[in-house]
Protein backbone atom coordinates (compact mmCIF):
# COMPACT_ATOMS: atom_id res chain seq x y z
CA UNK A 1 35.98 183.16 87.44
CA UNK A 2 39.18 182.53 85.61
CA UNK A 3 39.64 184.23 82.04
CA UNK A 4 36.60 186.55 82.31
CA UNK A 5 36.94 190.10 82.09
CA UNK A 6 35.91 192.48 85.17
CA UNK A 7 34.02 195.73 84.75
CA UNK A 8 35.94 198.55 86.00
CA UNK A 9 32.48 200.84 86.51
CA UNK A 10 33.31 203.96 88.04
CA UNK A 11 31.42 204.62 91.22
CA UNK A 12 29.58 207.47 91.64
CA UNK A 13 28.04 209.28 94.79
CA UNK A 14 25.39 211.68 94.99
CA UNK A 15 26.21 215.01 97.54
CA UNK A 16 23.81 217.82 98.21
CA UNK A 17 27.15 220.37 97.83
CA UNK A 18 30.20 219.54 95.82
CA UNK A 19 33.16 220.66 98.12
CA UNK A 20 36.11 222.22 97.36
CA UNK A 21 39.33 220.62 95.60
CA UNK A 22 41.53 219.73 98.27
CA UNK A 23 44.90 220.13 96.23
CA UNK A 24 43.58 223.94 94.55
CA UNK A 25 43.22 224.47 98.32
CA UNK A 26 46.94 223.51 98.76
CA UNK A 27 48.50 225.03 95.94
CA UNK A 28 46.77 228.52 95.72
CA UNK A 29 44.79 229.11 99.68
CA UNK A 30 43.83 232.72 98.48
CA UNK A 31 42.07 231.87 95.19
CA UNK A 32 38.72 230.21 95.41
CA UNK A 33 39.22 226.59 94.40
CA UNK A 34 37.69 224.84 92.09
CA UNK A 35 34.91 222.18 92.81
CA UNK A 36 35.60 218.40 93.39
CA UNK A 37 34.14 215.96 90.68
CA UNK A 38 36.05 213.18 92.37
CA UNK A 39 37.23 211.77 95.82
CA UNK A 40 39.83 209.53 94.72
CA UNK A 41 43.21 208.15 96.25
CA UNK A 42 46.17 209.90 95.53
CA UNK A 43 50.04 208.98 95.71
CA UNK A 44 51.53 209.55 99.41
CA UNK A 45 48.68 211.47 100.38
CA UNK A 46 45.69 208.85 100.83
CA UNK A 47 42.66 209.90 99.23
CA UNK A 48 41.45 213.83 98.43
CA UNK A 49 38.55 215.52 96.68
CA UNK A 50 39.71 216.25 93.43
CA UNK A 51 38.72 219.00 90.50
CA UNK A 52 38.90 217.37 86.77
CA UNK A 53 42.70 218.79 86.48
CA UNK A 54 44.12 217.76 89.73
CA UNK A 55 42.15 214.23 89.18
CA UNK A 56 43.58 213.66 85.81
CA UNK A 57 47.16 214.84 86.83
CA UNK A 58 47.33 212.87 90.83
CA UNK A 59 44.85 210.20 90.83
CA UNK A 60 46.57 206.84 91.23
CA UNK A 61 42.83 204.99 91.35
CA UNK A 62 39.79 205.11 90.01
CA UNK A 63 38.07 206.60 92.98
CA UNK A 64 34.45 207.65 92.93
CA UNK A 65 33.18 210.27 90.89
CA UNK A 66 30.89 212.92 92.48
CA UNK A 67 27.37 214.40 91.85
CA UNK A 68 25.50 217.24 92.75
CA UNK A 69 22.08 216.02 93.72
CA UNK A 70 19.44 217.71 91.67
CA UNK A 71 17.54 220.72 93.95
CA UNK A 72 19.04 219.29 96.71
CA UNK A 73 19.87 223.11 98.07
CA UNK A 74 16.26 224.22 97.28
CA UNK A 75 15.25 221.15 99.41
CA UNK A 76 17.58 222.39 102.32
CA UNK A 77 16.44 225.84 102.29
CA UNK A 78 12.51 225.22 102.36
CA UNK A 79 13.67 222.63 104.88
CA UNK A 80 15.32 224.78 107.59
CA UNK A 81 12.59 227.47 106.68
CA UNK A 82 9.74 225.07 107.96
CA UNK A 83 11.65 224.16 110.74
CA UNK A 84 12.27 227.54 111.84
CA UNK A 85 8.45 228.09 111.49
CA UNK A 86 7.75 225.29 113.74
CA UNK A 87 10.12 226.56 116.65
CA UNK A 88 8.11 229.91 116.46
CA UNK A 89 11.69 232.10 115.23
């Protein structure tokens, strides 16, 4: 489709926990690091989860942009607790 425009959406994916920023990890390993809003591809390095600083400063793509699923953690907990009542622990 010659001459038409193509819409550069942003993926997104839903997680039930956000992990860590892999390149706070890297640059300070004894301070907590922040979370990932990203996973997105990175010069040299292939693709990393990324906080909104590291994203903005490294991110050589788009990549997909993540989201913490809504009571997801609640969900897990009553979850493993029914679970637990069913194996008689």
């Amino acid at each position: 489709m010659a001459g038409q425009a193509r819409s550069l959406k942003q993926r997104t994916a839903t997680l039930t926990v956000l992990p860590p920023c892999d390149l706070c990890k890297m640059e300070s390993p004894l301070s907590i690091p922040q979370t990932a809003r990203y996973d997105a591809p990175i010069a040299g390095n292939g693709w990393a989860y990324l906080c909104l600083y590291h994203y903005i400063a490294y991110a050589v793509g788009r990549g997909t942009k993540l989201i913490a699923e809504s009571g997801a953690v609640e969900r897990e907990i009553v979850s493993a607790r029914q679970r637990l009542a069913e194996e008689g622990a």
